[in-house]
C-alpha atoms as a PDB file:
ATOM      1  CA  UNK A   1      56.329 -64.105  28.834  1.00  0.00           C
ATOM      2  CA  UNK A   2      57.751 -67.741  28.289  1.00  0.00           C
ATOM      3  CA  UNK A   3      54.671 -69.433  25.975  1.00  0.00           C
ATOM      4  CA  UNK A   4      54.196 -72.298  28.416  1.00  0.00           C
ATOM      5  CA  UNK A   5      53.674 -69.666  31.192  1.00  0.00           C
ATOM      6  CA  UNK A   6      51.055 -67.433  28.414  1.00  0.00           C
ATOM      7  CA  UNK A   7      49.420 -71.332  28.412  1.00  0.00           C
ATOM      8  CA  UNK A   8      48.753 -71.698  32.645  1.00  0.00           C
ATOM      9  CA  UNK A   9      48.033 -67.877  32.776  1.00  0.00           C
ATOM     10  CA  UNK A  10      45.317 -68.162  30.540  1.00  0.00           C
ATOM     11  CA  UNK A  11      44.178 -71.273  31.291  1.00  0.00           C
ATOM     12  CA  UNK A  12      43.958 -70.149  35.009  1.00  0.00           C
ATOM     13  CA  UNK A  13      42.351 -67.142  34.013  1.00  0.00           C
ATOM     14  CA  UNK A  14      39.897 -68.869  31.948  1.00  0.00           C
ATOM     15  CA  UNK A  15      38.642 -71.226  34.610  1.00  0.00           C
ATOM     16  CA  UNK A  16      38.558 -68.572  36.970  1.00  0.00           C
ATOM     17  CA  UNK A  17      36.065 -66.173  35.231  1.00  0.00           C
ATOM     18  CA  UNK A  18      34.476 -69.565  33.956  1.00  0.00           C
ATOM     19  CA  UNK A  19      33.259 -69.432  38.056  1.00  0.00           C
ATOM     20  CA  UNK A  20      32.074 -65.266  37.337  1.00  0.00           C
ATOM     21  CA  UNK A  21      27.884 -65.098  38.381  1.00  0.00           C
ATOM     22  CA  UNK A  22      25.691 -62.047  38.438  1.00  0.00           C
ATOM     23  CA  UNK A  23      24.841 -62.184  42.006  1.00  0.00           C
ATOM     24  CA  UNK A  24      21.090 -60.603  43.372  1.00  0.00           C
ATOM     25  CA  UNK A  25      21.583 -61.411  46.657  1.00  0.00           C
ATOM     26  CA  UNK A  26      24.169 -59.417  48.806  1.00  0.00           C
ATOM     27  CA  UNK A  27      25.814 -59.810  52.350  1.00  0.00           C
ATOM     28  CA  UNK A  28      25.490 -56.714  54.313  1.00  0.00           C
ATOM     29  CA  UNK A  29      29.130 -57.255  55.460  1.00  0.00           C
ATOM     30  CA  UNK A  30      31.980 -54.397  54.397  1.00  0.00           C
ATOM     31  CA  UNK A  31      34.033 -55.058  51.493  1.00  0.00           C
ATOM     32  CA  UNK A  32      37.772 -53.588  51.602  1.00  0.00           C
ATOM     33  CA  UNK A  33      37.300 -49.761  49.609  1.00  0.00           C
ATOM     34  CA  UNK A  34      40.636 -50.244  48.530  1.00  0.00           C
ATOM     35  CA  UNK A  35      39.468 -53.932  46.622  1.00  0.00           C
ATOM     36  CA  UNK A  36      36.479 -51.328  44.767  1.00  0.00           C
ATOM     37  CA  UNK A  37      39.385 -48.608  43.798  1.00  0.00           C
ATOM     38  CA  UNK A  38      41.693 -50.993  42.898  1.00  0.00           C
ATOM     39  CA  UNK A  39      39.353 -52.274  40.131  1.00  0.00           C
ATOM     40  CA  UNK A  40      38.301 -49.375  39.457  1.00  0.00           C
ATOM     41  CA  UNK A  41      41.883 -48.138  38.348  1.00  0.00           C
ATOM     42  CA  UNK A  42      41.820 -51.373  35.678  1.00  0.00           C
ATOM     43  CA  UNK A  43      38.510 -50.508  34.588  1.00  0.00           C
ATOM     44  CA  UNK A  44      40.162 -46.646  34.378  1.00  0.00           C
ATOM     45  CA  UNK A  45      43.250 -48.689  32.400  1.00  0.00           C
ATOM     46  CA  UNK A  46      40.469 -49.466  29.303  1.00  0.00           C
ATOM     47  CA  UNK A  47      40.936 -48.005  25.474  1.00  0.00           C
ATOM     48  CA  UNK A  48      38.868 -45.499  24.377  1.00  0.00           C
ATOM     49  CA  UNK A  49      37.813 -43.314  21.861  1.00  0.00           C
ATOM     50  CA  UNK A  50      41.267 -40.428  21.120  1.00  0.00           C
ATOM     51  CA  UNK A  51      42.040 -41.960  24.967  1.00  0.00           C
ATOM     52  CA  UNK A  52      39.758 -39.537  25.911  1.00  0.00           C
ATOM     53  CA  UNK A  53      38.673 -41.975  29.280  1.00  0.00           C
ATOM     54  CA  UNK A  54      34.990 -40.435  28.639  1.00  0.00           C
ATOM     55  CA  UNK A  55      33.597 -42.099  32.094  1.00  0.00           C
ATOM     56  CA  UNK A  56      32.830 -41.183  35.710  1.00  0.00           C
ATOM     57  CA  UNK A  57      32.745 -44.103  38.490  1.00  0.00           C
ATOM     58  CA  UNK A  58      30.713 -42.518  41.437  1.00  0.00           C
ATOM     59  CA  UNK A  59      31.488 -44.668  44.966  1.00  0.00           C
ATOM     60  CA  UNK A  60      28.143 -44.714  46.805  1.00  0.00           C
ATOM     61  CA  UNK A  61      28.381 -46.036  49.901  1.00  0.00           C
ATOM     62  CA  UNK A  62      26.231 -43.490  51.860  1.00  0.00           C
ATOM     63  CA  UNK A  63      23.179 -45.743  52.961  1.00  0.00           C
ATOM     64  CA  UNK A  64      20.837 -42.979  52.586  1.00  0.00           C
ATOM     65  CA  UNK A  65      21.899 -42.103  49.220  1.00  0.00           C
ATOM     66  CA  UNK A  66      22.176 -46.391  48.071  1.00  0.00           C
ATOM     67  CA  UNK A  67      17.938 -45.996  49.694  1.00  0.00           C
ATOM     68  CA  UNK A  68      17.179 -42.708  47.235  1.00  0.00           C
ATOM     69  CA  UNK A  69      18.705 -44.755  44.538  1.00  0.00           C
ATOM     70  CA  UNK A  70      16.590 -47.682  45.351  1.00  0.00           C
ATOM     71  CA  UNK A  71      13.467 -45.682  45.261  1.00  0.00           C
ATOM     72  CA  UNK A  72      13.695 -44.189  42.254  1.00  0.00           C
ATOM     73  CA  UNK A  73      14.822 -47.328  40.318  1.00  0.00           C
ATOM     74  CA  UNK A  74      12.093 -49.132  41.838  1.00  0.00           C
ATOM     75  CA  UNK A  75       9.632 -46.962  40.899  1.00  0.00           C
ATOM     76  CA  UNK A  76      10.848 -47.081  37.340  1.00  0.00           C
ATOM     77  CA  UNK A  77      11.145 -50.516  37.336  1.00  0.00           C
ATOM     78  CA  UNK A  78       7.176 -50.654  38.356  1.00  0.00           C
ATOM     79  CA  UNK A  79       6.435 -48.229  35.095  1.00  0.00           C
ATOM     80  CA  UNK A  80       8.596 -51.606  33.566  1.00  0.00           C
ATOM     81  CA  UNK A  81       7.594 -54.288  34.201  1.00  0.00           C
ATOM     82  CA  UNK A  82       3.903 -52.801  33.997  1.00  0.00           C
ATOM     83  CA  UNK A  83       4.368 -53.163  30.238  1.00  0.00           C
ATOM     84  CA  UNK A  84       6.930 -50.601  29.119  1.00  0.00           C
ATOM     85  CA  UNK A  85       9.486 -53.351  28.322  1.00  0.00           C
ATOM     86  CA  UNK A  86       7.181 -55.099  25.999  1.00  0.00           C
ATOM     87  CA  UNK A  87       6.105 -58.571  26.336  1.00  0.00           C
ATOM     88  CA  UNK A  88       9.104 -59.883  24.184  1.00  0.00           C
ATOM     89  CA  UNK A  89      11.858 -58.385  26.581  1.00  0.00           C
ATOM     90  CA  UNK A  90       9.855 -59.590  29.736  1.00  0.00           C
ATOM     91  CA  UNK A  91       9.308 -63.008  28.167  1.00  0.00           C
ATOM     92  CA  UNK A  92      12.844 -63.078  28.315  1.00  0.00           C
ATOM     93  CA  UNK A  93      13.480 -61.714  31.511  1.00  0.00           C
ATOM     94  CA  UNK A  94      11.219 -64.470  33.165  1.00  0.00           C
ATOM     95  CA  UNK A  95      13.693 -67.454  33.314  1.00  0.00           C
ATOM     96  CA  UNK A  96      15.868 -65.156  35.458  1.00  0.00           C
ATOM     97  CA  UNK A  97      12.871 -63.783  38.197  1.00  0.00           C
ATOM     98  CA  UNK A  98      12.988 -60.720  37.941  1.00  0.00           C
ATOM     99  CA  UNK A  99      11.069 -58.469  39.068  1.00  0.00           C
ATOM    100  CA  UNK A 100      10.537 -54.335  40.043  1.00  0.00           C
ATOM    101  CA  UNK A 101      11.725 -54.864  43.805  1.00  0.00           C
ATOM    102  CA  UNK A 102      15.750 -54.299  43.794  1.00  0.00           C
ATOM    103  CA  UNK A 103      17.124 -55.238  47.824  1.00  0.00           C
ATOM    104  CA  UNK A 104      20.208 -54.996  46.192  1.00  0.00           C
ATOM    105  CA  UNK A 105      20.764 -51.558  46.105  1.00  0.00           C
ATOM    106  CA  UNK A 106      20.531 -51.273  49.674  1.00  0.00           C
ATOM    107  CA  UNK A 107      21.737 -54.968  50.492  1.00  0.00           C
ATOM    108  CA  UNK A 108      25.078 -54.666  49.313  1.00  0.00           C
ATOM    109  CA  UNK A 109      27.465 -52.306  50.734  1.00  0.00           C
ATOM    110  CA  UNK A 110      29.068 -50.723  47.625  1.00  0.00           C
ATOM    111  CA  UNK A 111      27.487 -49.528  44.496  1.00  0.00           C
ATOM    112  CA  UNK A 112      29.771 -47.686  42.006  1.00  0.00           C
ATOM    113  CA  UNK A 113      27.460 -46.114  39.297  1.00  0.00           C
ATOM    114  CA  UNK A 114      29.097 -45.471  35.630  1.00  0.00           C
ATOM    115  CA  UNK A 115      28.652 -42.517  33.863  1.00  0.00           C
ATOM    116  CA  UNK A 116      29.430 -41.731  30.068  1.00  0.00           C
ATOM    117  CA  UNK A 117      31.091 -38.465  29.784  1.00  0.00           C
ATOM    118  CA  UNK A 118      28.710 -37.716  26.522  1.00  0.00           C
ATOM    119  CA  UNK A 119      30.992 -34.474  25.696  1.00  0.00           C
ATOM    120  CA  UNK A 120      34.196 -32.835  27.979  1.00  0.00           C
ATOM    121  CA  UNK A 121      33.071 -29.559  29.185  1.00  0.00           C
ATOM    122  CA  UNK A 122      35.715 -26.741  29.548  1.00  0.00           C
ATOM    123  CA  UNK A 123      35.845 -24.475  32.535  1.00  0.00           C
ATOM    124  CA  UNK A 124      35.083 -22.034  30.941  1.00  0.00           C
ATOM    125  CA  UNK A 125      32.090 -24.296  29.633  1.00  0.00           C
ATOM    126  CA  UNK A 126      32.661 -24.980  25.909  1.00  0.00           C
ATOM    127  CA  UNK A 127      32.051 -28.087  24.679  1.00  0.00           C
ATOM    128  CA  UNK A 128      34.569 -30.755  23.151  1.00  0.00           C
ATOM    129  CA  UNK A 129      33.491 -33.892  21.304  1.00  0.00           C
ATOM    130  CA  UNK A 130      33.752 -37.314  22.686  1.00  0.00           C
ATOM    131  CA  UNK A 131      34.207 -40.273  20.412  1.00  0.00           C
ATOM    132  CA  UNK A 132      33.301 -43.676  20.758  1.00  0.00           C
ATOM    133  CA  UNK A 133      31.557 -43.017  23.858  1.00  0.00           C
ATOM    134  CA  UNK A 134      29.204 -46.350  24.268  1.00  0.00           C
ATOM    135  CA  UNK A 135      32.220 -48.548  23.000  1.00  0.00           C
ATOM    136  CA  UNK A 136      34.605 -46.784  25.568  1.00  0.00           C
ATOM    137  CA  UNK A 137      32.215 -47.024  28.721  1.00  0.00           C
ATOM    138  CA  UNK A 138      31.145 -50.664  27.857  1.00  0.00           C
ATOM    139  CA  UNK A 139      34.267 -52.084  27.541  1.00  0.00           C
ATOM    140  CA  UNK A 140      35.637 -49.814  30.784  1.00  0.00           C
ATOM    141  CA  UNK A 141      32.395 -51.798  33.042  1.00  0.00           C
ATOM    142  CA  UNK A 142      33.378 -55.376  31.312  1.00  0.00           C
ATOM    143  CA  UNK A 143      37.602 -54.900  32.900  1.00  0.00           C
ATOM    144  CA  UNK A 144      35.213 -53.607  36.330  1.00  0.00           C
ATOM    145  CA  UNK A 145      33.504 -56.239  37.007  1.00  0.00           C
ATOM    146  CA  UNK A 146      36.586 -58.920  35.841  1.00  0.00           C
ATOM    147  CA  UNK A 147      38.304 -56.967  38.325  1.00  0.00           C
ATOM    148  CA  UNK A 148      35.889 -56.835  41.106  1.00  0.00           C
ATOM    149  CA  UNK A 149      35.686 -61.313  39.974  1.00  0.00           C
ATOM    150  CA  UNK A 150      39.185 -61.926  40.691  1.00  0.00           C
ATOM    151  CA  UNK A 151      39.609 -59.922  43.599  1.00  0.00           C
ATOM    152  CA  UNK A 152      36.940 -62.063  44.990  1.00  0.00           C
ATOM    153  CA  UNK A 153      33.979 -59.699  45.052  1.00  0.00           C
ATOM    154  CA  UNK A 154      30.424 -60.289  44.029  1.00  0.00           C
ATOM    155  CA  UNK A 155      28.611 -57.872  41.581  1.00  0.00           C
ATOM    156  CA  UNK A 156      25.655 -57.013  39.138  1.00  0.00           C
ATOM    157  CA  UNK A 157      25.199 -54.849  36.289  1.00  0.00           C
ATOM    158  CA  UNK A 158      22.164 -53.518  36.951  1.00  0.00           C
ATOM    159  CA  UNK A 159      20.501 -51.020  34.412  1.00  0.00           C
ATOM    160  CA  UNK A 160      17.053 -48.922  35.011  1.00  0.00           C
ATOM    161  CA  UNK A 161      15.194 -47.658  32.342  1.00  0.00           C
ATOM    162  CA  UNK A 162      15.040 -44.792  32.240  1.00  0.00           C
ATOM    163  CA  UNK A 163      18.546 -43.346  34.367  1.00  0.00           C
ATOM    164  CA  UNK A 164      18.226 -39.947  33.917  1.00  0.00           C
ATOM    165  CA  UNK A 165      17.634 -39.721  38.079  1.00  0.00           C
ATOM    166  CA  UNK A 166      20.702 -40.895  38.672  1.00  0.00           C
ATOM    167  CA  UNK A 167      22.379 -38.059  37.433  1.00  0.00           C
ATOM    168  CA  UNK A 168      20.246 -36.021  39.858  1.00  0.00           C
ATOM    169  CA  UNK A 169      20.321 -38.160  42.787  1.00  0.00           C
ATOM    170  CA  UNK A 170      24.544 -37.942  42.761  1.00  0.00           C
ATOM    171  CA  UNK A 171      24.228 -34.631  41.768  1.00  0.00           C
ATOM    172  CA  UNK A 172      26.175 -35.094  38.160  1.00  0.00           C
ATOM    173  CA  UNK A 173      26.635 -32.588  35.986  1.00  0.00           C
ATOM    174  CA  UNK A 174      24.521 -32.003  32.397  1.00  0.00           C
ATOM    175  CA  UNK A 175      28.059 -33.811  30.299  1.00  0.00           C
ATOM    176  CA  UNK A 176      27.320 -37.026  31.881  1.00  0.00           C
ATOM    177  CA  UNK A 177      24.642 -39.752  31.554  1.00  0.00           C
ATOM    178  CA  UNK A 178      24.236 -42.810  33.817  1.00  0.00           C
ATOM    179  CA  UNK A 179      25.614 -46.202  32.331  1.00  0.00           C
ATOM    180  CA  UNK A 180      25.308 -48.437  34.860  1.00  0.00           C
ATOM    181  CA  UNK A 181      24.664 -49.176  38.329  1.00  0.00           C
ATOM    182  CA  UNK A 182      27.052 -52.281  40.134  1.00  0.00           C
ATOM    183  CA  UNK A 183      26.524 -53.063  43.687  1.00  0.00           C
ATOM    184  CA  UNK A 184      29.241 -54.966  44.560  1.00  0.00           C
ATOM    185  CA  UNK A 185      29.599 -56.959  47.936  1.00  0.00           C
ATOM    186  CA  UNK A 186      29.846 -60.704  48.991  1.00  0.00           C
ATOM    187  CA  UNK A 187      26.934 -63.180  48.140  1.00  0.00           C
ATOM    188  CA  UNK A 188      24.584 -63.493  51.105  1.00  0.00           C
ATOM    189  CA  UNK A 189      24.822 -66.948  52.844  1.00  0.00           C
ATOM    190  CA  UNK A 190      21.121 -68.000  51.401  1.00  0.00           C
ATOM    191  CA  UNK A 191      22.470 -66.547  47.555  1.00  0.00           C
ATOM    192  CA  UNK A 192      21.029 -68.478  44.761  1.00  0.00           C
ATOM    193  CA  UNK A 193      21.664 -67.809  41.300  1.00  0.00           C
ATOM    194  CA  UNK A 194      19.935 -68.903  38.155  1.00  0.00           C
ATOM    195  CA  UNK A 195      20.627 -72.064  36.630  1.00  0.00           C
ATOM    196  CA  UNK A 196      22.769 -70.881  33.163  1.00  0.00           C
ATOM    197  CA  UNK A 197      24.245 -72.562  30.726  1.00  0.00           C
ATOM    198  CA  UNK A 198      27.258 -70.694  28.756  1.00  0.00           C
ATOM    199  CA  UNK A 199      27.699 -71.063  25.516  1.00  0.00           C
ATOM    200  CA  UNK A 200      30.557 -73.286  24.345  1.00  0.00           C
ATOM    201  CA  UNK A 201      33.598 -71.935  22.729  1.00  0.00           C
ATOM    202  CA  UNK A 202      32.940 -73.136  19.187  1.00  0.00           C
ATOM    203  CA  UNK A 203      29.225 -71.330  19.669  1.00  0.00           C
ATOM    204  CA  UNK A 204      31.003 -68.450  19.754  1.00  0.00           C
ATOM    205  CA  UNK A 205      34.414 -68.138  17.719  1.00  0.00           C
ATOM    206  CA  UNK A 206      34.550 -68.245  14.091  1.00  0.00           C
ATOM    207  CA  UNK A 207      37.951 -69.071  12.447  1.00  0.00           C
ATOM    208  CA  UNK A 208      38.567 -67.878   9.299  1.00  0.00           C
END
């Protein structure tokens, strides 16, 4: 690529995710599923550990399945926010209102939940070592949700405390834990967002 080109693409692309929010507020209306697989292929495009892809992106768009998931997240949200978090973690979380009642899971019309392939399990059920597990999934939900960004799609990373009943809402097997939960959808017409400020460049890059 021709530098000056390298210079707009980036710039373009900087400006662009520059406009990226964590949205709380969905629009009931459809998204295109081939939008959600088509970002789910670049998130599928991330390294990992030996290449080893140690992740599992469930598509939930069964409404009765999005309500289970909303159920059991709320209820250990309430367990939460009740004091499980610690007064630190929820003085933090204030500025953003939050709270233990999540209409997104239901609201929006897509939510693809990550899973960590901990270990790859054989047919014939041995066991094989995964590497780099945390640093492979995390980096596979970041390329996601710039994905879901520029393809014009709204989305949250939303993550429960405990997950374990994820795994046995989907029905996952023993290998994988949850990761994450992203609804994805467009912002309702009445979305707000908190007022953030990012940090500057030079708050965050250290030449040396």
């Amino acid at each position: 690529m021709p530098v000056d080109e390298s210079l707009r693409t980036a710039a373009d692309l900087r400006a662009r995710m520059q406009e990226r929010r964590t949205v709380r507020m969905f629009s009931p209306d459809p998204v295109p599923e081939q939008v959600v697989l088509d970002a789910i292929a670049v998130a599928s495009t991330a390294p990992s550990g030996a290449h080893q892809q140690p992740w599992t992106f469930v598509l939930v768009r069964d409404a009765e399945v999005r309500r289970r998931i909303r159920e059991a997240a709320e209820h250990e949200e309430r367990v939460s926010y009740a004091g499980r978090l610690g007064e630190e973690w929820l003085d933090a979380l204030r500025p953003l209102g939050t709270d233990d009642v999540k209409p997104h899971l239901t609201e929006a019309p897509v939510l693809v939940v990550v899973f960590q392939q901990r270990y790859y399990l054989e047919p014939d059920g041995t066991r094989r070592k995964h590497y780099y597990v945390d640093e492979s999934v995390g980096i596979a939900v970041g390329m996601l949700l710039s994905a879901l960004h520029l393809s014009g799609l709204a989305a949250l990373t939303h993550t429960p405390s405990p997950m374990k009943f994820l795994g046995e809402v989907l029905g996952r097997p023993r290998n994988e834990k949850a990761f994450a939960v992203i609804p994805i959808g467009y912002p309702a017409d009445d979305c707000v967002v908190p007022d953030l400020v990012r940090k500057s460049l030079d708050q965050v890059v250290v030449t040396v």
